[in-house]
N, C-alpha and C. Protein backbone atom coordinates (compact mmCIF):
# COMPACT_ATOMS: atom_id res chain seq x y z
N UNK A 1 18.77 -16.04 -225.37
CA UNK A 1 19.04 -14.62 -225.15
C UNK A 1 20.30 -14.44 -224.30
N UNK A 2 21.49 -13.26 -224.87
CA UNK A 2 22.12 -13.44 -224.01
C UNK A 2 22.14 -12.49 -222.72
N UNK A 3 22.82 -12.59 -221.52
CA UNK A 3 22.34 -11.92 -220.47
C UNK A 3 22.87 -10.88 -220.43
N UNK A 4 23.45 -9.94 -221.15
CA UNK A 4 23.30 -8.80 -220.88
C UNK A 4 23.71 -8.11 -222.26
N UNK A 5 23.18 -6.87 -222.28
CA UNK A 5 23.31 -5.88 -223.75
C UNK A 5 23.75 -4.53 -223.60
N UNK A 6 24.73 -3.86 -225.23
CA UNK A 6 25.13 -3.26 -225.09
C UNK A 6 24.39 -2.83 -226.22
N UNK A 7 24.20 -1.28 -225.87
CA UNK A 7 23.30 -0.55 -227.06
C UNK A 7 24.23 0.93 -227.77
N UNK A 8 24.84 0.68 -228.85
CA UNK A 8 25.52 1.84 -229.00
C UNK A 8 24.97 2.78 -229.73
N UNK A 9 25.11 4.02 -229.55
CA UNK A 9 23.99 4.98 -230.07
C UNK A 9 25.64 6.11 -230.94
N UNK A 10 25.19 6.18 -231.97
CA UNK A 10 26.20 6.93 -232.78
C UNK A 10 25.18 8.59 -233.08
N UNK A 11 26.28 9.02 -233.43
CA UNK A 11 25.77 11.00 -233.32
C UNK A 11 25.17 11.39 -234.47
N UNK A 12 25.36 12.75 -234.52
CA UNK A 12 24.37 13.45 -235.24
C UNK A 12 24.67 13.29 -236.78
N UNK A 13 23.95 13.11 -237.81
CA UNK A 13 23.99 12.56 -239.30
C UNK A 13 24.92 11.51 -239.42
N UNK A 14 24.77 10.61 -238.69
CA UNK A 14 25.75 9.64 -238.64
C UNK A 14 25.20 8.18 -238.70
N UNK A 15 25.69 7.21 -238.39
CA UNK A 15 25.14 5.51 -238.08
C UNK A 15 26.60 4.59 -237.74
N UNK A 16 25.85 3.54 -237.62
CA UNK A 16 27.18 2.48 -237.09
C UNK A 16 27.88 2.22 -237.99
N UNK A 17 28.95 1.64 -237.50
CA UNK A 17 29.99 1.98 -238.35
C UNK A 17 31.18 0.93 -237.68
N UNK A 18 32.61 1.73 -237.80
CA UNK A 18 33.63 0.92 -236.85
C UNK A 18 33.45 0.93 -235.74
N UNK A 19 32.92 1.69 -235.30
CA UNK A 19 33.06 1.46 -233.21
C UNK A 19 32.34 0.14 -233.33
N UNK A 20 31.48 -0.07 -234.19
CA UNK A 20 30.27 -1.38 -233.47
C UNK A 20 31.37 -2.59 -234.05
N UNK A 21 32.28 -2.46 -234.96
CA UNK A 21 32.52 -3.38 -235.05
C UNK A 21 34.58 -3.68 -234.22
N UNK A 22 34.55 -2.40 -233.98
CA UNK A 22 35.53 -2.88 -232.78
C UNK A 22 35.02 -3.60 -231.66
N UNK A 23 33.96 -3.02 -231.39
CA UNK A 23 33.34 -3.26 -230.06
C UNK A 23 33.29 -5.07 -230.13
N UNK A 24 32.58 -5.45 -231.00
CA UNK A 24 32.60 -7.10 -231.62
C UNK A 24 33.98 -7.60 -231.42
N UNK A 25 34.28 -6.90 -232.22
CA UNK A 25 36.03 -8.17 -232.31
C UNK A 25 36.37 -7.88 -230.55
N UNK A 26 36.18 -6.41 -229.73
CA UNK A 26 36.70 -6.71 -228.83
C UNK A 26 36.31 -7.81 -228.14
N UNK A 27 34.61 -8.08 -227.67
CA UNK A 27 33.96 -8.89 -227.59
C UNK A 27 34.43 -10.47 -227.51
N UNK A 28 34.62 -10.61 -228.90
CA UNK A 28 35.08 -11.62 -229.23
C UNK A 28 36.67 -12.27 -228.96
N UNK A 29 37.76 -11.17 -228.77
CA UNK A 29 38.93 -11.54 -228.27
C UNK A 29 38.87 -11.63 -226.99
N UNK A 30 37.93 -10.80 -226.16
CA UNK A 30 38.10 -11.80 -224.96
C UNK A 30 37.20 -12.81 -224.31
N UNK A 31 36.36 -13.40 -225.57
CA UNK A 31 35.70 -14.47 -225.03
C UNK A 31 34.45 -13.86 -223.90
N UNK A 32 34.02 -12.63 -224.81
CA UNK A 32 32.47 -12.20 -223.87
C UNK A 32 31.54 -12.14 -224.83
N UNK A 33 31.38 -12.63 -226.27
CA UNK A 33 30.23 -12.44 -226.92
C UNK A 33 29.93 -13.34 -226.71
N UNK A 34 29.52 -13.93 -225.62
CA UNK A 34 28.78 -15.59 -225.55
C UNK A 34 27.96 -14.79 -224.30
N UNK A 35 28.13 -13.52 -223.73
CA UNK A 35 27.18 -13.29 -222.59
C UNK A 35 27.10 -11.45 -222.87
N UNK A 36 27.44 -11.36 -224.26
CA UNK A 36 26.98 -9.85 -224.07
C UNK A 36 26.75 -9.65 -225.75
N UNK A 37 25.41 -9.20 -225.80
CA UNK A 37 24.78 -8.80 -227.82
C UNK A 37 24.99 -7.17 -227.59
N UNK A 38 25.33 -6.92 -228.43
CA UNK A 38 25.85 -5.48 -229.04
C UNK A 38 24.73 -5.23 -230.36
N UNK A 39 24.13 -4.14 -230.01
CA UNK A 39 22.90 -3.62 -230.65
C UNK A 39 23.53 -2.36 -230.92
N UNK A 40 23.80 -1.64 -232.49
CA UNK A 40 23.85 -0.50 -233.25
C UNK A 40 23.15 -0.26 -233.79
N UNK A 41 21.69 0.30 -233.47
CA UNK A 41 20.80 0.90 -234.60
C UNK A 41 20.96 1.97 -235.36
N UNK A 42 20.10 2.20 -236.83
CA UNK A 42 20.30 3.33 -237.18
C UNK A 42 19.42 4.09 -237.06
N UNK A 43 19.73 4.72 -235.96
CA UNK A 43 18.57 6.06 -235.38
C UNK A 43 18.02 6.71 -235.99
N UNK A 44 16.58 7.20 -235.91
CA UNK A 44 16.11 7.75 -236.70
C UNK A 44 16.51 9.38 -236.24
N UNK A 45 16.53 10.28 -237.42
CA UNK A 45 17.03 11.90 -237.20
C UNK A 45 15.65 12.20 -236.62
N UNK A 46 14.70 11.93 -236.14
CA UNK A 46 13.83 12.83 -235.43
C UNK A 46 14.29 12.11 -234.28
N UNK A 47 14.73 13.25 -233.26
CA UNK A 47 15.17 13.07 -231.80
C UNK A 47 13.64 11.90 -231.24
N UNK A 48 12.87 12.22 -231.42
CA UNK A 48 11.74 11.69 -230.29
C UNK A 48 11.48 10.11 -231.40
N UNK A 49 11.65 9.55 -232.46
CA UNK A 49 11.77 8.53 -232.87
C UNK A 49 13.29 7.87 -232.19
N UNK A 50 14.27 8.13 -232.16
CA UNK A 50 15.18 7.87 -231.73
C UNK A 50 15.14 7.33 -230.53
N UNK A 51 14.78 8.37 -229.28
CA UNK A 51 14.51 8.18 -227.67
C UNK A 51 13.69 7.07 -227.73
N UNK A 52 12.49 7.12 -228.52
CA UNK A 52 11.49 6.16 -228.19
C UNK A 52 12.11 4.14 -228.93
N UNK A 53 12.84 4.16 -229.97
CA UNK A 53 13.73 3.43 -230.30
C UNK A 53 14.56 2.93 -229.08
N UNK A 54 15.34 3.89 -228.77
CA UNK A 54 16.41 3.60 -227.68
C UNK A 54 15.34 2.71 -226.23
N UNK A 55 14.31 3.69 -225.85
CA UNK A 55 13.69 3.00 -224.92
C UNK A 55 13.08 1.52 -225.22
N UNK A 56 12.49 1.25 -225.83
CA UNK A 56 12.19 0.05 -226.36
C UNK A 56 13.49 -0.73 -226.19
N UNK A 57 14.60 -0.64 -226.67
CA UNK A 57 15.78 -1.73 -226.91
C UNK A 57 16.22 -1.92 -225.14
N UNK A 58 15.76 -1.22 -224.31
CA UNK A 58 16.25 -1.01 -223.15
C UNK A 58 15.62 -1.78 -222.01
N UNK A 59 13.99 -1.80 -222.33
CA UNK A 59 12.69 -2.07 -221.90
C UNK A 59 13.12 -3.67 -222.12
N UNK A 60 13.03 -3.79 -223.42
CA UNK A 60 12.65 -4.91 -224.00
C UNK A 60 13.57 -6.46 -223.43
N UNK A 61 14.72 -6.06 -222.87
CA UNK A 61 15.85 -6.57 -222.41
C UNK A 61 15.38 -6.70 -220.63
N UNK A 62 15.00 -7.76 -220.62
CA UNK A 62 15.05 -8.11 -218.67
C UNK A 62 15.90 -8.99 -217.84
N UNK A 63 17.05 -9.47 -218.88
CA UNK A 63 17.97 -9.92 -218.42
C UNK A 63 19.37 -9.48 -218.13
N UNK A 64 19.80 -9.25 -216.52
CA UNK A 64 21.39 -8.97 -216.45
C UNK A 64 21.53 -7.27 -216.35
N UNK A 65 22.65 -7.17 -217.18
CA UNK A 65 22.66 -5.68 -217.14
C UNK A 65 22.44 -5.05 -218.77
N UNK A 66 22.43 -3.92 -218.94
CA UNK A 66 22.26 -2.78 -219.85
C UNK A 66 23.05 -1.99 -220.45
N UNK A 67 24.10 -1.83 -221.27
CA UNK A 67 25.15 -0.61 -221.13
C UNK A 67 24.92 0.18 -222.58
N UNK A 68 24.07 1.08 -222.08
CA UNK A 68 23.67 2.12 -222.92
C UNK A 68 25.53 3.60 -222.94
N UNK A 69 25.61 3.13 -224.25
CA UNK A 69 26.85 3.80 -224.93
C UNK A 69 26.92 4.79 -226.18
N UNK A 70 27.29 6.15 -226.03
CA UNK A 70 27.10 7.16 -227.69
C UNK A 70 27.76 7.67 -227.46
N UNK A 71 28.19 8.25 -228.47
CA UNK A 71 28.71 9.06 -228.65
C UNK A 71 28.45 10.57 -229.08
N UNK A 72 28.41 12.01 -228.86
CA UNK A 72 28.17 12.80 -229.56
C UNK A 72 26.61 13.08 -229.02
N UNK A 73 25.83 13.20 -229.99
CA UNK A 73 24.23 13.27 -229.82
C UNK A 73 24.02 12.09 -229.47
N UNK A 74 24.38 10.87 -229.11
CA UNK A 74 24.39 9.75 -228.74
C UNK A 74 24.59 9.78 -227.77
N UNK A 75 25.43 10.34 -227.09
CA UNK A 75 26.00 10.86 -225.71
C UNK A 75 25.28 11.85 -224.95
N UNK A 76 24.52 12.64 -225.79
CA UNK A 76 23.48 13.09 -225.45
C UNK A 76 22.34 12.15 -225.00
N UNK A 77 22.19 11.73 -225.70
CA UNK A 77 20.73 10.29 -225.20
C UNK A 77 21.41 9.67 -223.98
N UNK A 78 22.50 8.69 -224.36
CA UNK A 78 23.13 8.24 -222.83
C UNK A 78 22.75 8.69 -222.00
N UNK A 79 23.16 10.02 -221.83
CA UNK A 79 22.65 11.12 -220.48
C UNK A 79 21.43 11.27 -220.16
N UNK A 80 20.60 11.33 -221.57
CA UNK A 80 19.10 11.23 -221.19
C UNK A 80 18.83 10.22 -220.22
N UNK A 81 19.13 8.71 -220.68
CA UNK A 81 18.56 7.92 -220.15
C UNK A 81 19.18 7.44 -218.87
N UNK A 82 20.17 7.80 -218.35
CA UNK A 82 20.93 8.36 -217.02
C UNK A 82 20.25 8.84 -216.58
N UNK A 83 19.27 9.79 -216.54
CA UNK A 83 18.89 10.76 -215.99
C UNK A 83 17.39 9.83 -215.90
N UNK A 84 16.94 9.23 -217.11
CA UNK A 84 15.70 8.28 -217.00
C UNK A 84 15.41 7.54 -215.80
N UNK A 85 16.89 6.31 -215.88
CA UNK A 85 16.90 4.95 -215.43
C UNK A 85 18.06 5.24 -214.53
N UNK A 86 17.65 5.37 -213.22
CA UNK A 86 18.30 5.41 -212.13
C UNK A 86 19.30 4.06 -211.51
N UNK A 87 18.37 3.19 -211.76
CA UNK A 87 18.88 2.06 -211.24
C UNK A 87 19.73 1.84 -211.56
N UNK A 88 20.51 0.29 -210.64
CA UNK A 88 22.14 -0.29 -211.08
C UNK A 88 21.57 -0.86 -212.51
N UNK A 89 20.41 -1.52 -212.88
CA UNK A 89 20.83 -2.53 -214.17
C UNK A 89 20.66 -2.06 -215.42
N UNK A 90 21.03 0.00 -215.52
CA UNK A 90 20.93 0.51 -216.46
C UNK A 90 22.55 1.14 -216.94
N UNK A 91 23.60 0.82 -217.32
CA UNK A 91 25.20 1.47 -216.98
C UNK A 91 24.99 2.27 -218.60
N UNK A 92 26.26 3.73 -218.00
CA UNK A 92 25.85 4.50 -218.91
C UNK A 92 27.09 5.30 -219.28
N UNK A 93 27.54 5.17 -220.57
CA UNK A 93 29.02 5.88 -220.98
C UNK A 93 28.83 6.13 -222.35
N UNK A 94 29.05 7.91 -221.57
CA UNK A 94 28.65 9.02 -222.57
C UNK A 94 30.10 9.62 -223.15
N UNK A 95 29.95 9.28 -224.31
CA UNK A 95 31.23 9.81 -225.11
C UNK A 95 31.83 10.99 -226.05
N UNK A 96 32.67 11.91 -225.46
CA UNK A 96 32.08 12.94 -226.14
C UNK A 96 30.90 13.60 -226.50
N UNK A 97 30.10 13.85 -225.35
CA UNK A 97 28.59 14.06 -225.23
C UNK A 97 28.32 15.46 -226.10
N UNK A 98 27.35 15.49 -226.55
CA UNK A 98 26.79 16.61 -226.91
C UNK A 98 25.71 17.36 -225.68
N UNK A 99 26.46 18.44 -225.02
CA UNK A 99 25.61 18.52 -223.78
C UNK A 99 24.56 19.45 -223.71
N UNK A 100 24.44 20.53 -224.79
CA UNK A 100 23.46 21.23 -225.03
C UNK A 100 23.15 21.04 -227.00
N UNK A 101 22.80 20.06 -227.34
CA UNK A 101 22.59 19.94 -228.84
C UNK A 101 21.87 21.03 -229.52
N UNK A 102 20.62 21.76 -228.67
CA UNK A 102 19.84 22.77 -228.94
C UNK A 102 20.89 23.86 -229.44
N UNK A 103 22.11 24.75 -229.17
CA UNK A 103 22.96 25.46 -229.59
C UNK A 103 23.65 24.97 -230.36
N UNK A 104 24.60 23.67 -230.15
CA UNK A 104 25.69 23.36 -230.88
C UNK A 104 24.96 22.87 -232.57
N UNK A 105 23.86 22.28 -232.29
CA UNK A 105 22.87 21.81 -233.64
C UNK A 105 22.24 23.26 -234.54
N UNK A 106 22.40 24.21 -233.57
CA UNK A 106 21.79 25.37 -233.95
C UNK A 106 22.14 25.58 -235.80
N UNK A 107 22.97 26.07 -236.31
CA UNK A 107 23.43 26.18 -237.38
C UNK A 107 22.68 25.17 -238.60
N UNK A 108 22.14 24.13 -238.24
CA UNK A 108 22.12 23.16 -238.84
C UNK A 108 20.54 23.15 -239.16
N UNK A 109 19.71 23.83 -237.97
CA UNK A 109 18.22 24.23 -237.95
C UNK A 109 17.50 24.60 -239.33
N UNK A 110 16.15 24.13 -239.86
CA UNK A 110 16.00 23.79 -241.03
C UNK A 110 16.75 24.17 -242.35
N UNK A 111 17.82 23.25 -242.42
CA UNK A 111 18.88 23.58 -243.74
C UNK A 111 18.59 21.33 -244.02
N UNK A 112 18.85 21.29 -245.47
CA UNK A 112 18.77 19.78 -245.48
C UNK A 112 20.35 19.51 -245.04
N UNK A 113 20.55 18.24 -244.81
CA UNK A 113 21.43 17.80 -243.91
C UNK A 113 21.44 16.14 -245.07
N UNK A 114 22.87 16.17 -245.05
CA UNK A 114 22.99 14.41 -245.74
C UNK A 114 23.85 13.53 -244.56
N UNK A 115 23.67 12.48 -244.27
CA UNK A 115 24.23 11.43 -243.68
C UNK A 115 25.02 10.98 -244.25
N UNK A 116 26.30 11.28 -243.58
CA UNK A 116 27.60 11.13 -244.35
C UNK A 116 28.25 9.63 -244.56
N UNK A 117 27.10 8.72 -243.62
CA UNK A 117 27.49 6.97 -244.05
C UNK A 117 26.39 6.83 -244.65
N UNK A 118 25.17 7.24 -244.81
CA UNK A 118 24.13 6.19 -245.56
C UNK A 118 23.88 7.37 -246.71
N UNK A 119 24.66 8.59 -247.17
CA UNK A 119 24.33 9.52 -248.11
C UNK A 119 22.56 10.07 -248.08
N UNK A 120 21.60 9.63 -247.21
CA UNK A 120 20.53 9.90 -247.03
C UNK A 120 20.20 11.39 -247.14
N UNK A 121 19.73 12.10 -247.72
CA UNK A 121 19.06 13.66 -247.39
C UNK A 121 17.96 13.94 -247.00
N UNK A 122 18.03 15.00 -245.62
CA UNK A 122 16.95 15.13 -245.11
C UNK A 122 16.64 16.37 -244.46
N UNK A 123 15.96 16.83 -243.90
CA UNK A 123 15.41 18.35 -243.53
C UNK A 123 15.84 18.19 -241.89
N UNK A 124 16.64 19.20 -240.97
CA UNK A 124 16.49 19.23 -239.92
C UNK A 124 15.52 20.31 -239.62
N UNK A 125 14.29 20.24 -239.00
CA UNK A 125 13.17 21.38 -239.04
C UNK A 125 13.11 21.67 -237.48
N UNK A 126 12.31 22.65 -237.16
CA UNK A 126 12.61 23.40 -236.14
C UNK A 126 11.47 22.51 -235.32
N UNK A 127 10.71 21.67 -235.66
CA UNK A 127 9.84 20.45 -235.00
C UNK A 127 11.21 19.32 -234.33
N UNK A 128 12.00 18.90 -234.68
CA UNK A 128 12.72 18.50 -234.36
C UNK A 128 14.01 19.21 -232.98
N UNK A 129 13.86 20.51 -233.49
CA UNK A 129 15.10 21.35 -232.43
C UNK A 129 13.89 21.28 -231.35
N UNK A 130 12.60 21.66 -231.26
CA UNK A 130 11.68 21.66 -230.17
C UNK A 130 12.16 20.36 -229.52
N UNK A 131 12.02 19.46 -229.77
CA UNK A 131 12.04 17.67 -229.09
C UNK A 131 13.27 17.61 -228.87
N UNK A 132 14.58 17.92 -229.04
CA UNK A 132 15.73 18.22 -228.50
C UNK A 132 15.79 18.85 -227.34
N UNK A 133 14.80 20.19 -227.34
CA UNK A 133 14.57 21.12 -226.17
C UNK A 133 14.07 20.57 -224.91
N UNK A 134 13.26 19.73 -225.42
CA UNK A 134 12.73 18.81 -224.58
C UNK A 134 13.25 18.31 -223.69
N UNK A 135 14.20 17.49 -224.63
CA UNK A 135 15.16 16.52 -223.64
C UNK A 135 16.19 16.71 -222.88
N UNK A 136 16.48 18.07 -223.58
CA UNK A 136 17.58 19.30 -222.66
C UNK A 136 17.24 19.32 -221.38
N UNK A 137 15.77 19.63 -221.24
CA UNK A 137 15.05 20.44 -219.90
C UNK A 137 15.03 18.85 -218.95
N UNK A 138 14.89 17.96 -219.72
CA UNK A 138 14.31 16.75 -218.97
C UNK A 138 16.13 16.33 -218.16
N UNK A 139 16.82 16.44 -218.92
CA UNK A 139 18.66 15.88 -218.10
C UNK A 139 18.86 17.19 -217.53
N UNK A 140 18.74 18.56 -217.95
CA UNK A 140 18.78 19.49 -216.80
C UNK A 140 18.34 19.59 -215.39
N UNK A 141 17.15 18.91 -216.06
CA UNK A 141 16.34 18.72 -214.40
C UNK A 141 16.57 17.02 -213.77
N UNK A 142 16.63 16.39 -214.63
CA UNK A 142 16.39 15.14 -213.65
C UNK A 142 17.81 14.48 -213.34
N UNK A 143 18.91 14.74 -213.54
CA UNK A 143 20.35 14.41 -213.51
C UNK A 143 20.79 14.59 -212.40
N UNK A 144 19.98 16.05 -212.14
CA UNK A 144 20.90 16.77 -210.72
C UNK A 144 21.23 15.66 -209.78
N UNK A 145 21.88 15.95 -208.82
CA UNK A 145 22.17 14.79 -207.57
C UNK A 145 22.09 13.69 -207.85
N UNK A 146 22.40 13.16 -209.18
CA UNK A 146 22.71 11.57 -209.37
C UNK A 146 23.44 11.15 -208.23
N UNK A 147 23.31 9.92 -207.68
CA UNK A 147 24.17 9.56 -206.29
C UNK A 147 24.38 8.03 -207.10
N UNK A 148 24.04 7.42 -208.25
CA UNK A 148 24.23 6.09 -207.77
C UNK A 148 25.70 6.60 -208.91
N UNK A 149 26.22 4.53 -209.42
CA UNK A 149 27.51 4.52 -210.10
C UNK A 149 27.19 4.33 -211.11
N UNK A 150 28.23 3.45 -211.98
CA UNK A 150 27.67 2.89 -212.88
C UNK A 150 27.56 4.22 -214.00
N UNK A 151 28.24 5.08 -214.23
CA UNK A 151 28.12 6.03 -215.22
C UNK A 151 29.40 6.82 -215.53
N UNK A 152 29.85 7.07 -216.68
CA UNK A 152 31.07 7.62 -216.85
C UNK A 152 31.30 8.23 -218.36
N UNK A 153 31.89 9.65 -217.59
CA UNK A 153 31.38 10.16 -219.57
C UNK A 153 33.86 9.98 -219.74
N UNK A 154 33.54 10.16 -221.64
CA UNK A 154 34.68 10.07 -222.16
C UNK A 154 35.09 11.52 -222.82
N UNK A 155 35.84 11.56 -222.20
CA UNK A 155 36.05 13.13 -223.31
C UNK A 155 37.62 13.46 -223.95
N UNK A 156 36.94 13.67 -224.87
CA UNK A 156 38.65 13.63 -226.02
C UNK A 156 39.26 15.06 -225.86
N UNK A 157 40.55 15.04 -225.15
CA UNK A 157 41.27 16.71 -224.73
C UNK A 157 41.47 17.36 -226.29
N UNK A 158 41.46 16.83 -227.02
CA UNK A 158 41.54 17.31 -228.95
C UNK A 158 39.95 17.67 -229.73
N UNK A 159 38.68 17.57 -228.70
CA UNK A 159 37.97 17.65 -229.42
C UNK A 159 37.84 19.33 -230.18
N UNK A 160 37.71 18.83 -231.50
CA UNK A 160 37.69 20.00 -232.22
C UNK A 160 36.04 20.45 -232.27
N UNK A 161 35.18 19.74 -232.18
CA UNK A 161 33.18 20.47 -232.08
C UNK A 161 33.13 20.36 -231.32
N UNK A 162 33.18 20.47 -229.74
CA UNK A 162 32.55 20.28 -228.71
C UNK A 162 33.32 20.72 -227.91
N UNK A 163 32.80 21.88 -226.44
CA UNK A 163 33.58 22.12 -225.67
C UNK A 163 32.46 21.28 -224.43
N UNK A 164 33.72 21.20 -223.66
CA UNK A 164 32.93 20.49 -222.38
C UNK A 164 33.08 21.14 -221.23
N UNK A 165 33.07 22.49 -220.90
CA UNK A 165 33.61 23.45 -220.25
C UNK A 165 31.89 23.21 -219.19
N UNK A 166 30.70 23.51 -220.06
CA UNK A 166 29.22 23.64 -219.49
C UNK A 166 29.19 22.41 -219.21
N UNK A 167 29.49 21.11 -219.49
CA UNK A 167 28.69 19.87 -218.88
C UNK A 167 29.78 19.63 -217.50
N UNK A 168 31.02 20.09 -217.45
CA UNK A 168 31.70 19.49 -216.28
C UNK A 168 31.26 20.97 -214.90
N UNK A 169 30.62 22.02 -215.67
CA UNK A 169 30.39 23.19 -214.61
C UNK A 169 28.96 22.74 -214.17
N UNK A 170 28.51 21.98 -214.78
CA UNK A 170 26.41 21.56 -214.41
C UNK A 170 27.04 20.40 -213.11
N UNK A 171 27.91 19.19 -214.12
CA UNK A 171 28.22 18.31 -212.71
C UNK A 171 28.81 18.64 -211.31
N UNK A 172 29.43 19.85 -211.41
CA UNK A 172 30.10 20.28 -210.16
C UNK A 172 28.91 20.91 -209.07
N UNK A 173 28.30 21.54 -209.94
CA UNK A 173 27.47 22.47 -209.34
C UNK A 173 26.32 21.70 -208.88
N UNK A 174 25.77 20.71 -209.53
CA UNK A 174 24.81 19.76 -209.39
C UNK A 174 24.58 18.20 -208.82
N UNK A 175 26.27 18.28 -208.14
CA UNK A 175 26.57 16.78 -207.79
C UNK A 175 26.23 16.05 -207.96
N UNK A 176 26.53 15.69 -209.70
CA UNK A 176 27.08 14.86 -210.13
C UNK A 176 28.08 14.33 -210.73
N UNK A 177 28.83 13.04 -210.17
CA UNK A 177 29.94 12.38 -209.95
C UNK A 177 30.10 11.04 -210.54
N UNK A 178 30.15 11.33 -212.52
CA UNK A 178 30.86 10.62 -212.87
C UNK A 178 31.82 9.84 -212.99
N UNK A 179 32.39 8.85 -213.21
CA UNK A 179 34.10 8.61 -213.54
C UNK A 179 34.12 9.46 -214.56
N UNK A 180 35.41 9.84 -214.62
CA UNK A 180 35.21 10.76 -215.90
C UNK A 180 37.13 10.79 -216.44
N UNK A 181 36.82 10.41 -217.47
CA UNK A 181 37.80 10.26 -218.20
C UNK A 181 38.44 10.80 -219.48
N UNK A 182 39.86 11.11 -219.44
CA UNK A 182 39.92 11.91 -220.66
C UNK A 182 41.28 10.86 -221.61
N UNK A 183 41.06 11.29 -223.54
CA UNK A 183 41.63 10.96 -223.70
C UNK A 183 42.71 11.75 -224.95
N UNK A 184 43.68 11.58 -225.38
CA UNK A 184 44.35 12.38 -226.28
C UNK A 184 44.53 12.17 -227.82
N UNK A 185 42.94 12.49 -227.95
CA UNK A 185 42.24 12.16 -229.30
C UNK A 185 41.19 13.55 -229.57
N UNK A 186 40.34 13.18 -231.00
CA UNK A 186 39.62 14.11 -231.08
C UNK A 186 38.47 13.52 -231.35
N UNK A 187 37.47 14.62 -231.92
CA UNK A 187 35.86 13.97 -231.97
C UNK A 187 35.32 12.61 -232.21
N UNK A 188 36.58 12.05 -233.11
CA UNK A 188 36.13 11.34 -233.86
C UNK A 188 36.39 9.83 -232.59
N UNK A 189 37.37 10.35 -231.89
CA UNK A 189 37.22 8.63 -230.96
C UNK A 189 37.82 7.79 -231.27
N UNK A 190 39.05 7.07 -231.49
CA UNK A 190 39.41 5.98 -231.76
C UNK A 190 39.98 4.71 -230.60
N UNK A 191 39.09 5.65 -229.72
CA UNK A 191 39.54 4.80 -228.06
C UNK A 191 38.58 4.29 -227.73
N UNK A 192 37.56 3.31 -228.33
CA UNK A 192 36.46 2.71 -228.16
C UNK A 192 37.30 1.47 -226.92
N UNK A 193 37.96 0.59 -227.72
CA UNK A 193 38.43 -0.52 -227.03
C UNK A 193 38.85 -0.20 -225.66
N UNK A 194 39.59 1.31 -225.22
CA UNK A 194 39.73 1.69 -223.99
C UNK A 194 38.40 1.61 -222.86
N UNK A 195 37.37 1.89 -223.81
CA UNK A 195 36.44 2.32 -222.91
C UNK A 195 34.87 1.01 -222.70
N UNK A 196 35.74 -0.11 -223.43
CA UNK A 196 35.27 -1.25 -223.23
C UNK A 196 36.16 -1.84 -222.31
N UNK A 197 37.52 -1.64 -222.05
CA UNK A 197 38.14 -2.23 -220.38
C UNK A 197 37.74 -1.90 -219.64
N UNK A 198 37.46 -0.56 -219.61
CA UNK A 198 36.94 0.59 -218.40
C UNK A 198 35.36 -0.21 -218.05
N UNK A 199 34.90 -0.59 -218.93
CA UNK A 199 33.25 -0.47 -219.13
C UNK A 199 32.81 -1.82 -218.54
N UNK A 200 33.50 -3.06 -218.71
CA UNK A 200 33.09 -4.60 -218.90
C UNK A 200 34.84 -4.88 -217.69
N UNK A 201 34.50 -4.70 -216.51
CA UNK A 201 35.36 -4.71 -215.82
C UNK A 201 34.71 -5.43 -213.91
């Protein structure tokens, strides 16, 4: 087993893809995939299959450190589990977060929905926006006054879906004190490798 894992969590109708496999070659060019496994699952679209997925891969790992990584609704979970796993041997970089999914997902509320890498079709139902709600209330409330490190969200100054105006007004107000980093890209991210120097440092 190796001693420590990276779990990347990709967004909403989505799955792994190139980030997981930049992330590898980065890995591999500098001679760290011999002490770090890179885990991309394909999440299941019910939020609470997903969380409970993510926890397991997290749990299951008792060696070293943790670096729970998403993007988007992925970035959403990150934060969840930020807000979960307090401790140092949980590190957490949220990318382009989705910081209230309950609104921004709104539109999308029972209409079928296809997954634009695995062509899959499926129902987003309002059982699902509930368990989102959920997890809203749970990083609303349990985030506040984060004091430890080890956490850092990414945000693209081009993002075209996502404003980040509400998640940097919750951290001010709620002291919490990310690294927080911006970059001159859009939703889509093509600064993974940046945020593996930043990350594995």
């Amino acid at each position: 087993m190796k001693l420590n894992r990276i779990i990347l969590l990709h967004g909403f109708n989505s799955g792994p893809g190139q980030k997981a496999e930049e992330i590898n070659a980065y890995l591999k060019e500098y001679h760290l995939d011999t002490d770090y496994e890179l885990i991309a699952p394909q999440l299941s679209h019910e939020p609470k299959e997903a969380i409970d997925e993510i926890n397991r891969l997290i749990e299951e790992h008792q060696t070293g450190s943790i670096f729970v990584v998403g993007t988007s609704l992925g970035g959403f979970y990150t934060n969840y589990f930020r807000a979960k796993f307090r401790n140092e041997r949980v590190v957490a970089h949220a990318i382009n977060p989705s910081w209230r999914p309950t609104q921004t997902l709104l539109p999308a509320k029972n209409t079928v929905q296809e997954n634009f890498k695995t062509g899959e079709k499926w129902m987003f139902t309002s059982k699902y926006m509930d368990q989102l709600e959920e997890f809203e209330h749970f990083v609303l409330t349990n985030l506040k006054n984060y004091k430890g490190n080890r956490y850092a969200i990414h945000l693209a100054t081009e993002d075209e879906l996502l404003n980040f105006d509400e998640l940097r007004l919750y951290m001010e107000e709620n002291e919490v004190n990310p690294d927080l980093y911006f970059y001159e890209t859009d939703h889509r991210f093509g600064n993974i490798k940046e945020v593996m120097a930043r990350m594995l440092v």
